[in-house]
Protein backbone atom coordinates (compact mmCIF):
# COMPACT_ATOMS: atom_id res chain seq x y z
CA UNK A 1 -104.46 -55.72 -136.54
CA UNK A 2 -103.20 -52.32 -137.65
CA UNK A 3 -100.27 -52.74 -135.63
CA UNK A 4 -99.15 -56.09 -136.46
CA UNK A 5 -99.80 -55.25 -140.51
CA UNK A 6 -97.48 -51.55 -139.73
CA UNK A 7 -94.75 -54.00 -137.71
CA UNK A 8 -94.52 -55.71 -141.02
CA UNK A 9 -94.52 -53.29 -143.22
CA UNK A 10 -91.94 -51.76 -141.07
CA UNK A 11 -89.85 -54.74 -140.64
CA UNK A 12 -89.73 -55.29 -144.71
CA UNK A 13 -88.88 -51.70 -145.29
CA UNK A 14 -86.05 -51.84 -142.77
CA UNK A 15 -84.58 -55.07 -144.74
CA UNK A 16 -85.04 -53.61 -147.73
CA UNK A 17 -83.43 -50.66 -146.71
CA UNK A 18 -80.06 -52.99 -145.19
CA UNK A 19 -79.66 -53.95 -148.26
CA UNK A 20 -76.81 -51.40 -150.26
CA UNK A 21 -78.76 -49.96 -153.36
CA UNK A 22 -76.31 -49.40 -156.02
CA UNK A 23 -76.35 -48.49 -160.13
CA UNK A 24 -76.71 -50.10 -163.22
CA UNK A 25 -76.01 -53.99 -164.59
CA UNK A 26 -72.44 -53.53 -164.33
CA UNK A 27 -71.12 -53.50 -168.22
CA UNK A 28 -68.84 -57.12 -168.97
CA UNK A 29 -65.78 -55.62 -170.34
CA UNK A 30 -65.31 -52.61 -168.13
CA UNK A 31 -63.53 -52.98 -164.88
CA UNK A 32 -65.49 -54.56 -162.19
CA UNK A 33 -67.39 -52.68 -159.45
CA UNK A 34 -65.78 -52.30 -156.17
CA UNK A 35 -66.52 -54.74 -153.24
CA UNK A 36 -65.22 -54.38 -149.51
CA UNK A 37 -66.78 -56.68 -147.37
CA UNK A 38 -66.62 -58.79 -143.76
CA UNK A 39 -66.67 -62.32 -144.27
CA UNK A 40 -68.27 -64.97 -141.75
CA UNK A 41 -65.04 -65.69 -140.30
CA UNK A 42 -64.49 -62.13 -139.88
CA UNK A 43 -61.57 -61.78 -142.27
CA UNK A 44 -61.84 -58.77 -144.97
CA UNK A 45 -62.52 -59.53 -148.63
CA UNK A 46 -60.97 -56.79 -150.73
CA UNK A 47 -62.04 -56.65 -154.68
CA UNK A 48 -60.01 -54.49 -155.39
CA UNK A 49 -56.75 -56.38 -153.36
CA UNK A 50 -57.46 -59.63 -155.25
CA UNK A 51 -55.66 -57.78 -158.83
CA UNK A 52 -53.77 -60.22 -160.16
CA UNK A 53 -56.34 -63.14 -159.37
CA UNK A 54 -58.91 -64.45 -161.27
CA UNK A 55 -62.49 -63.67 -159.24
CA UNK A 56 -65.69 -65.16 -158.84
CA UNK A 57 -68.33 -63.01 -157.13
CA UNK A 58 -71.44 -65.48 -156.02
CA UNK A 59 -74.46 -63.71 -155.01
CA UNK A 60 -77.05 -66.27 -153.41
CA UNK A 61 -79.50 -67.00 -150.53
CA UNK A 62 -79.80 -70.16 -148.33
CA UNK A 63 -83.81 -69.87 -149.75
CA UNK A 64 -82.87 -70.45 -153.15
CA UNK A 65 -83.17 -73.50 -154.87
CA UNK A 66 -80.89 -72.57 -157.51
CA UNK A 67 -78.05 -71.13 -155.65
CA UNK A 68 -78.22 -74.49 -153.34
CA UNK A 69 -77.74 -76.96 -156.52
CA UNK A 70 -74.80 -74.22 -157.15
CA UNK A 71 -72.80 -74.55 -154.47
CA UNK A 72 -70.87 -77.09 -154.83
CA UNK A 73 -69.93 -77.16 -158.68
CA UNK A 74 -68.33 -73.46 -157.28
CA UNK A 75 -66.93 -75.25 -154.21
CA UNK A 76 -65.49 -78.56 -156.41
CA UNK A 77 -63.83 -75.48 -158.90
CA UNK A 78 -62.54 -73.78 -156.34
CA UNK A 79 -60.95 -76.06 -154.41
CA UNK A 80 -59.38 -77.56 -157.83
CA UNK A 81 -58.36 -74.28 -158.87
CA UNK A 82 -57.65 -71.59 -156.07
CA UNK A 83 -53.56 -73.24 -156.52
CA UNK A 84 -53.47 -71.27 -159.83
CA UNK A 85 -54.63 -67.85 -158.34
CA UNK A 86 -58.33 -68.07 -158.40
CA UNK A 87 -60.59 -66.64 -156.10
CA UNK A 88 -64.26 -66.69 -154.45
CA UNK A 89 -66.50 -65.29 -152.46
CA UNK A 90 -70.00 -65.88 -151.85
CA UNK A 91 -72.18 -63.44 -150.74
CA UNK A 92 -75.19 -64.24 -149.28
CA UNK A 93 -78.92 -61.55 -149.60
CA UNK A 94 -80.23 -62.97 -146.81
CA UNK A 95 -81.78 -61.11 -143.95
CA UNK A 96 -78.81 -59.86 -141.47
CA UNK A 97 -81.22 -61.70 -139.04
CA UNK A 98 -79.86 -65.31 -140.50
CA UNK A 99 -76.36 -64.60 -140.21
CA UNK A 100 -76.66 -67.86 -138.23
CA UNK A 101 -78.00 -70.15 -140.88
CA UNK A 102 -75.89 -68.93 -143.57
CA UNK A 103 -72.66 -69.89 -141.40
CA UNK A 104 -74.25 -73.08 -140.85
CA UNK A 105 -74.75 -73.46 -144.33
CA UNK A 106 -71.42 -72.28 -145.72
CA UNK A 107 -69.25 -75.05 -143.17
CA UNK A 108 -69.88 -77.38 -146.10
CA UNK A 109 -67.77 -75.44 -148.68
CA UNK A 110 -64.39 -74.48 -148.45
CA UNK A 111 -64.59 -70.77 -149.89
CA UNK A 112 -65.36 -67.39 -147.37
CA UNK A 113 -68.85 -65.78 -147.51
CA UNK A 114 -69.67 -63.24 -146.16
CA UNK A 115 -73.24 -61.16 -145.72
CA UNK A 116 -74.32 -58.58 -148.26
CA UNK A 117 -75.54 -56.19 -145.18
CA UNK A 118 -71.78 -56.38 -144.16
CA UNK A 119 -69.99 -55.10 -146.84
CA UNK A 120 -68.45 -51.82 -146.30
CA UNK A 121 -68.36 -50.98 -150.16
CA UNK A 122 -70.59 -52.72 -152.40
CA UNK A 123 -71.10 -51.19 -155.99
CA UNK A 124 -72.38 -54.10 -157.80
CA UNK A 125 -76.40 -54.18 -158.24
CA UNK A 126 -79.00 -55.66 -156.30
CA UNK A 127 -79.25 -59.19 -157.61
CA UNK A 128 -82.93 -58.78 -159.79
CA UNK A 129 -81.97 -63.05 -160.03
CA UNK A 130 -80.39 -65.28 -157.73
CA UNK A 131 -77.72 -67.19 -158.10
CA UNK A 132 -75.89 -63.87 -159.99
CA UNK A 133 -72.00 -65.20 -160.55
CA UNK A 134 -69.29 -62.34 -161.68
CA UNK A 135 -66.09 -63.20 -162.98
CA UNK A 136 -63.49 -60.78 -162.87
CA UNK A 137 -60.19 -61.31 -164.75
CA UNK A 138 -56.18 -60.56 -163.21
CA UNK A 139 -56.77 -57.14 -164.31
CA UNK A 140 -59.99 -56.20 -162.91
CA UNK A 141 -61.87 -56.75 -165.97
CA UNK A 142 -65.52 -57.96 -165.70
CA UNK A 143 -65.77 -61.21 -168.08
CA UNK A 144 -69.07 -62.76 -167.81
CA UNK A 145 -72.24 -62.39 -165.38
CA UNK A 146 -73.84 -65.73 -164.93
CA UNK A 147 -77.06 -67.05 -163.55
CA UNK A 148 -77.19 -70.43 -162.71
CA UNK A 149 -73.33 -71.35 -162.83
CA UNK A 150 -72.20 -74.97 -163.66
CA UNK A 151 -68.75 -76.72 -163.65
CA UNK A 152 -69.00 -76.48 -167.69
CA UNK A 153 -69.40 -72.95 -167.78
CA UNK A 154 -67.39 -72.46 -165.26
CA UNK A 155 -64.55 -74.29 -167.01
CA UNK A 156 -65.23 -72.21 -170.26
CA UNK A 157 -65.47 -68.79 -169.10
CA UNK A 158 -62.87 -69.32 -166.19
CA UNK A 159 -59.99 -71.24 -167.44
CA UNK A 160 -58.90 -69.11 -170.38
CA UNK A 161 -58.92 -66.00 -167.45
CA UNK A 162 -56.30 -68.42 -164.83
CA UNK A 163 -54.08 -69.66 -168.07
CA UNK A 164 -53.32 -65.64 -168.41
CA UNK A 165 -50.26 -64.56 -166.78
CA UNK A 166 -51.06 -61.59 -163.78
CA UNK A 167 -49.50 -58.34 -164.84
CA UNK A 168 -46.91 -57.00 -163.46
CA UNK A 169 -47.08 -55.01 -160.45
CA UNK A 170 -47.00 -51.09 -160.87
CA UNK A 171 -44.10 -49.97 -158.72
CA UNK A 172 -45.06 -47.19 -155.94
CA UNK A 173 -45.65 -43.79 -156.78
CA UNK A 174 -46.20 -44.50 -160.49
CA UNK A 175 -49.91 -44.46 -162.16
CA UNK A 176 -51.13 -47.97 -163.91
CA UNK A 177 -51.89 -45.68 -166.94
CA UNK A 178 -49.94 -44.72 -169.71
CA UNK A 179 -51.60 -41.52 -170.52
């Protein structure tokens, strides 16, 4: 009995320590944290190579309710929207160990996931809720942290972001600041 209750205890510290531990609420209005990750399909998502895009940052579980009634309001705005430079990428808490049911899960939708145990830079917080939706403007910008997204609020927080032109692109060897 000892043994089976230390396996446990064990096993949830080791999935608790897979996941990446990271600061603060990230603040809406200062640039976005940085996110480098593998998705299922084995392609690399790249935060900070999406400037110039309009992001959407979906954390979620295949357990969760919430996140499941989600899914496809972000899918249906995606694929309506992804023409005019938007971007997303879900990214899933589960346990590495259901890698497997995630990918099962995510065939439905048309937008890349990709496991939060597989990112190779992940500075945004552990999710304290789930469904936890960033959107990050062309510039980087954080705009709105959402729990619980829906094609309205999508629409209203979204929209205004993809209307804005993308900035120019700074040529090589010069700084994006002015100072």
């Amino acid at each position: 009995m000892k043994t089976r209750l230390l396996s446990i205890a064990l096993s949830a510290c080791l999935v608790l320590a897979a996941l990446p531990i990271s600061a603060a609420e990230p603040t809406v209005g200062e640039p976005a944290p940085r996110l480098e990750a593998t998705e299922l399909g084995g392609q690399t998502f790249d935060l900070a190579a999406e400037r110039g895009k309009v992001v959407i940052v979906n954390f979620w579980a295949t357990w969760c309710g919430p996140c499941r009634v989600e899914m496809p309001a972000l899918d249906t705005f995606f694929q309506a929207f992804r023409g005019q430079g938007l971007v997303l990428i879900g990214v899933s808490v589960d346990k590495w160990d259901d890698r497997n049911r995630v990918a099962a899960l995510m065939r439905r939708y048309s937008y890349p996931a990709a496991m939060v145990n597989e990112t190779q830079i992940n500075d945004f917080p552990r999710p304290h809720v789930i469904p936890t939706t960033y959107i990050i403007d062309r510039e980087g910008v954080l705009r709105a942290i959402e729990h619980g997204a829906t094609a309205t609020s999508l629409a209203e927080t979204v929209l205004p972001l993809l209307r804005k032109k993308a900035p120019p692109p700074v040529p090589a060897g010069m700084s994006a600041s002015l100072d």
